[in-house]
N, C-alpha and C. Protein backbone atom coordinates (compact mmCIF):
# COMPACT_ATOMS: atom_id res chain seq x y z
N UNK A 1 -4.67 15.51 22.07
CA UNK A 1 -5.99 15.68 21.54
C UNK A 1 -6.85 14.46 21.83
N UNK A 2 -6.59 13.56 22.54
CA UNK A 2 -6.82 12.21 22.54
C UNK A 2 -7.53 11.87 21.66
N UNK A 3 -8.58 11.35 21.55
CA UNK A 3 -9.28 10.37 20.56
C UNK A 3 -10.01 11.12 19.48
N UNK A 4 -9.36 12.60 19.13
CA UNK A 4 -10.04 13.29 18.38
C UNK A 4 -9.20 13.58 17.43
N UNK A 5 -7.98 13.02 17.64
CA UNK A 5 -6.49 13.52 17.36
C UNK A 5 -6.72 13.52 15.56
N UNK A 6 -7.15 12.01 15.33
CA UNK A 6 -6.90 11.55 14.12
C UNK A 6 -7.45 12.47 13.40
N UNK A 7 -8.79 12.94 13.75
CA UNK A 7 -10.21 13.41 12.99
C UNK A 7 -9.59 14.66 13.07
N UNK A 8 -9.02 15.22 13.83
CA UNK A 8 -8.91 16.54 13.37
C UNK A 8 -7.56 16.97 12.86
N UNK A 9 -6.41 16.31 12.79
CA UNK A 9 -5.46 15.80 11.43
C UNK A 9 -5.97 15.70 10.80
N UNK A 10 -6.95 14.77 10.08
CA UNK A 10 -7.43 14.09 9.21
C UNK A 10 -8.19 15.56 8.11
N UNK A 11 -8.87 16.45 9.37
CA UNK A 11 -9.74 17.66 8.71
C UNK A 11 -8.45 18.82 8.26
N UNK A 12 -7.68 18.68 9.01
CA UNK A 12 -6.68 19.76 8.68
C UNK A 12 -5.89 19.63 7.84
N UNK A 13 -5.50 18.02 7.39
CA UNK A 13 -4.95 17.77 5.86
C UNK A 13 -5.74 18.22 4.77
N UNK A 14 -7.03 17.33 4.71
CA UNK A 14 -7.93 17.60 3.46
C UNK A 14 -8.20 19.20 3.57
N UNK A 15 -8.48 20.41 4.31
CA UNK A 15 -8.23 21.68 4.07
C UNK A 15 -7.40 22.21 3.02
N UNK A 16 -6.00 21.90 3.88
CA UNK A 16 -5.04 22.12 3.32
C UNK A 16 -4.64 22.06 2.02
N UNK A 17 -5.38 20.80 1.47
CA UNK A 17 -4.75 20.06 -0.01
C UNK A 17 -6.17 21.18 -0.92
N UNK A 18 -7.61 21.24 -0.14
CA UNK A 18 -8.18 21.92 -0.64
C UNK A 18 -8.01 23.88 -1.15
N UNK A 19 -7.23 24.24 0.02
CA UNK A 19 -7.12 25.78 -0.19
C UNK A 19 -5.96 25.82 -0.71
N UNK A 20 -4.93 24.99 -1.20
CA UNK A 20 -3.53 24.70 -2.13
C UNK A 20 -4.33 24.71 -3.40
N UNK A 21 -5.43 23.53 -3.86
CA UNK A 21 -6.02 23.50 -4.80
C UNK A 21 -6.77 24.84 -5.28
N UNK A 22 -7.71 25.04 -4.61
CA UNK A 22 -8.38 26.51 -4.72
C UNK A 22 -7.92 27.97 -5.01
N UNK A 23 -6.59 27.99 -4.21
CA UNK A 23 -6.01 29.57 -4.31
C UNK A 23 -5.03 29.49 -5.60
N UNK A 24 -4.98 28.33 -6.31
CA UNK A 24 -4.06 28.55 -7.93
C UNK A 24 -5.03 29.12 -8.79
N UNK A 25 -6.15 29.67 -8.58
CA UNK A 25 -7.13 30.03 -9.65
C UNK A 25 -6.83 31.04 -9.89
N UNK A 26 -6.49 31.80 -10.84
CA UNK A 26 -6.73 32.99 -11.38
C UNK A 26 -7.57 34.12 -10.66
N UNK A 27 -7.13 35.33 -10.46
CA UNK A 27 -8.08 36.38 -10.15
C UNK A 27 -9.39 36.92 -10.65
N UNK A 28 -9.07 36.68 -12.08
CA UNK A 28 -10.36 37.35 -12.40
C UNK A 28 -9.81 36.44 -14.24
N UNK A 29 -11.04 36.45 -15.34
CA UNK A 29 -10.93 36.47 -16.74
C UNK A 29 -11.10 37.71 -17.55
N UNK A 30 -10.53 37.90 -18.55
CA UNK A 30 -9.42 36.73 -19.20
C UNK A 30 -8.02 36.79 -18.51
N UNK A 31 -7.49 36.10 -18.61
CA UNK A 31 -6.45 35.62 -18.01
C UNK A 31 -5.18 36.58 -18.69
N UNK A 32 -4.36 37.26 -17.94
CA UNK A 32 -3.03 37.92 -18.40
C UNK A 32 -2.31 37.97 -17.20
N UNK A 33 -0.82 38.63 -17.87
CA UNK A 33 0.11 38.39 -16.64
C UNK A 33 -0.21 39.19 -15.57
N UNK A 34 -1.05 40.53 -15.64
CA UNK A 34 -1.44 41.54 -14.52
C UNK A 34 -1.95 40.52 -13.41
N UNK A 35 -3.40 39.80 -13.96
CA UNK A 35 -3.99 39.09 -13.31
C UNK A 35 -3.21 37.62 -12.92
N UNK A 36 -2.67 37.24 -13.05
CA UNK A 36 -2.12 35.99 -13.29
C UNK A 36 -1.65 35.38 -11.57
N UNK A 37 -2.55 34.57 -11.37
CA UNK A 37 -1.81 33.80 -9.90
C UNK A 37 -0.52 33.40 -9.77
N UNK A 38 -0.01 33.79 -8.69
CA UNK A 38 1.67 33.05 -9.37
C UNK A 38 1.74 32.15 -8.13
N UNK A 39 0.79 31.84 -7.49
CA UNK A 39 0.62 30.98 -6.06
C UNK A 39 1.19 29.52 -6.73
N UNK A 40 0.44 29.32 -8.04
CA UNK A 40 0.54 27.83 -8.06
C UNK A 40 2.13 27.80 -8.36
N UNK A 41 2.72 28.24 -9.38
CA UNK A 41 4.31 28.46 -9.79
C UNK A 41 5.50 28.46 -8.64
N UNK A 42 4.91 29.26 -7.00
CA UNK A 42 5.40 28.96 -6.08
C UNK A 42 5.14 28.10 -5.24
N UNK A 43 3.99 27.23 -5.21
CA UNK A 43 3.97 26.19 -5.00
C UNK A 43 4.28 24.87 -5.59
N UNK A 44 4.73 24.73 -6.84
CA UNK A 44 4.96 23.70 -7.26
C UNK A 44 7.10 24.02 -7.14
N UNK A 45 6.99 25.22 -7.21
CA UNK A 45 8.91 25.31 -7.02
C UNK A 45 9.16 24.83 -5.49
N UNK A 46 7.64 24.84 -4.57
CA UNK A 46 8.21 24.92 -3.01
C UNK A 46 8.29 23.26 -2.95
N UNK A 47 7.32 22.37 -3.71
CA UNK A 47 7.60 20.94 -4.08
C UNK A 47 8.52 20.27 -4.38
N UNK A 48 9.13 20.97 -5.21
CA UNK A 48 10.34 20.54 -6.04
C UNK A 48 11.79 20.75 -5.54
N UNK A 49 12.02 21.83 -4.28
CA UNK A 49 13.06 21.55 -3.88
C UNK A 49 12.74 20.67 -2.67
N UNK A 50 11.68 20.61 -1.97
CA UNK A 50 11.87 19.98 -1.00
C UNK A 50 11.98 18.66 -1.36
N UNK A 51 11.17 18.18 -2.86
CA UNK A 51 11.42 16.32 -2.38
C UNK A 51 12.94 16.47 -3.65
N UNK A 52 13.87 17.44 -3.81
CA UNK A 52 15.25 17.10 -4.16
C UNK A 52 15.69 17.26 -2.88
N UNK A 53 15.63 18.21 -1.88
CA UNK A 53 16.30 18.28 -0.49
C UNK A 53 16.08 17.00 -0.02
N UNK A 54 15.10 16.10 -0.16
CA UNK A 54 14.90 14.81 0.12
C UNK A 54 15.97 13.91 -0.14
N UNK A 55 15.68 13.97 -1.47
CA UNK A 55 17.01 13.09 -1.79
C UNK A 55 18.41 13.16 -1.98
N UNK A 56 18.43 14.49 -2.32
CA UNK A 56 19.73 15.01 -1.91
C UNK A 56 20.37 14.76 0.01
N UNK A 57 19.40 15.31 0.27
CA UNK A 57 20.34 15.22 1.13
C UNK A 57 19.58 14.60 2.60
N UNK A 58 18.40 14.02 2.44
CA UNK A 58 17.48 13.19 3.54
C UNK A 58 17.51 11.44 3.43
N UNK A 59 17.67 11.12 2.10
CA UNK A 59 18.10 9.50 1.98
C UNK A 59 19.46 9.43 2.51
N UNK A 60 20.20 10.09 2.92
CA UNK A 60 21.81 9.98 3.49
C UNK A 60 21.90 10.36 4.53
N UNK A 61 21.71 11.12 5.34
CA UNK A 61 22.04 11.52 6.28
C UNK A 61 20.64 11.54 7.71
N UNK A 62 19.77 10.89 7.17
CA UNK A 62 18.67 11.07 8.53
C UNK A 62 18.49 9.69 8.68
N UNK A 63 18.64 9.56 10.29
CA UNK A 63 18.65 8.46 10.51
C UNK A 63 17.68 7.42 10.78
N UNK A 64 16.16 8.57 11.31
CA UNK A 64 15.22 7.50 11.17
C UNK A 64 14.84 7.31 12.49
N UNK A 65 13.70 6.97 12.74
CA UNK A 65 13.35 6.49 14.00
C UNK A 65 13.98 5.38 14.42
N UNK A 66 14.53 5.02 15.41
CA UNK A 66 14.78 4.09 16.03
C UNK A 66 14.11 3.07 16.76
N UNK A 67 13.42 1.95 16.18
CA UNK A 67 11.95 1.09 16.53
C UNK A 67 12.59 -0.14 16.39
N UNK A 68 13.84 -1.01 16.34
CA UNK A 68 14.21 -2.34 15.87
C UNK A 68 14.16 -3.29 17.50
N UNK A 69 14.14 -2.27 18.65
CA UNK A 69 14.22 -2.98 19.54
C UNK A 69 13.18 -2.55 20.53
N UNK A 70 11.84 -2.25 19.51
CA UNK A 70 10.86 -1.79 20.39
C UNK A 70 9.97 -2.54 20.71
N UNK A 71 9.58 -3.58 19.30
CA UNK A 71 8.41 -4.53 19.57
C UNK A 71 9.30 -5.91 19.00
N UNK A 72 8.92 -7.14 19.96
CA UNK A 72 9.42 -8.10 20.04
C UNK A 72 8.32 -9.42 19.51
N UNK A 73 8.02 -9.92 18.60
CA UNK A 73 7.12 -10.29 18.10
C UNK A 73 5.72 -10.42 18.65
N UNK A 74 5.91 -8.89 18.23
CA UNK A 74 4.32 -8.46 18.69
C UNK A 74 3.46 -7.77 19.42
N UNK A 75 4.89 -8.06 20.87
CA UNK A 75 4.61 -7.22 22.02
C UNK A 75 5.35 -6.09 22.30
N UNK A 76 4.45 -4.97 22.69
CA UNK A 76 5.20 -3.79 22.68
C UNK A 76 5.92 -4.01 23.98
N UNK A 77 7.23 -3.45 24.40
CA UNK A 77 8.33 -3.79 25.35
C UNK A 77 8.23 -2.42 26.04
């Protein structure tokens, strides 16, 4: 994307965090279980295993980029 790369990451995160935010709203008032969003309930369960899959089982076993012998004080090699 060259030099647009960032900016349009940058637009496609804040979306994202926005239509996550937005689509937990309720369908319509007053609020009951007919109507009831269940977006946010599966989104916060889709949170919760992934940062336990994290630690369960991503602090142990992933190894990580490999960068210790890339830059040599300072200079990229």
């Amino acid at each position: 994307m060259g030099k647009y790369g960032f900016v349009v990451n940058a637009i496609a995160c804040t979306l994202i965090v926005f239509f996550n935010i937005w689509f937990c709203f309720p369908y319509g008032y007053p609020v009951s279980l007919g109507l009831m969003n269940w977006k946010s309930v599966i989104l916060i369960g889709c949170i919760v295993i992934t940062v336990g899959w994290w630690f369960w089982h991503g602090l142990r076993k992933y190894p990580g980029p490999k960068v210790s012998g890339m830059f040599l004080e300072g200079i990229e090699l």
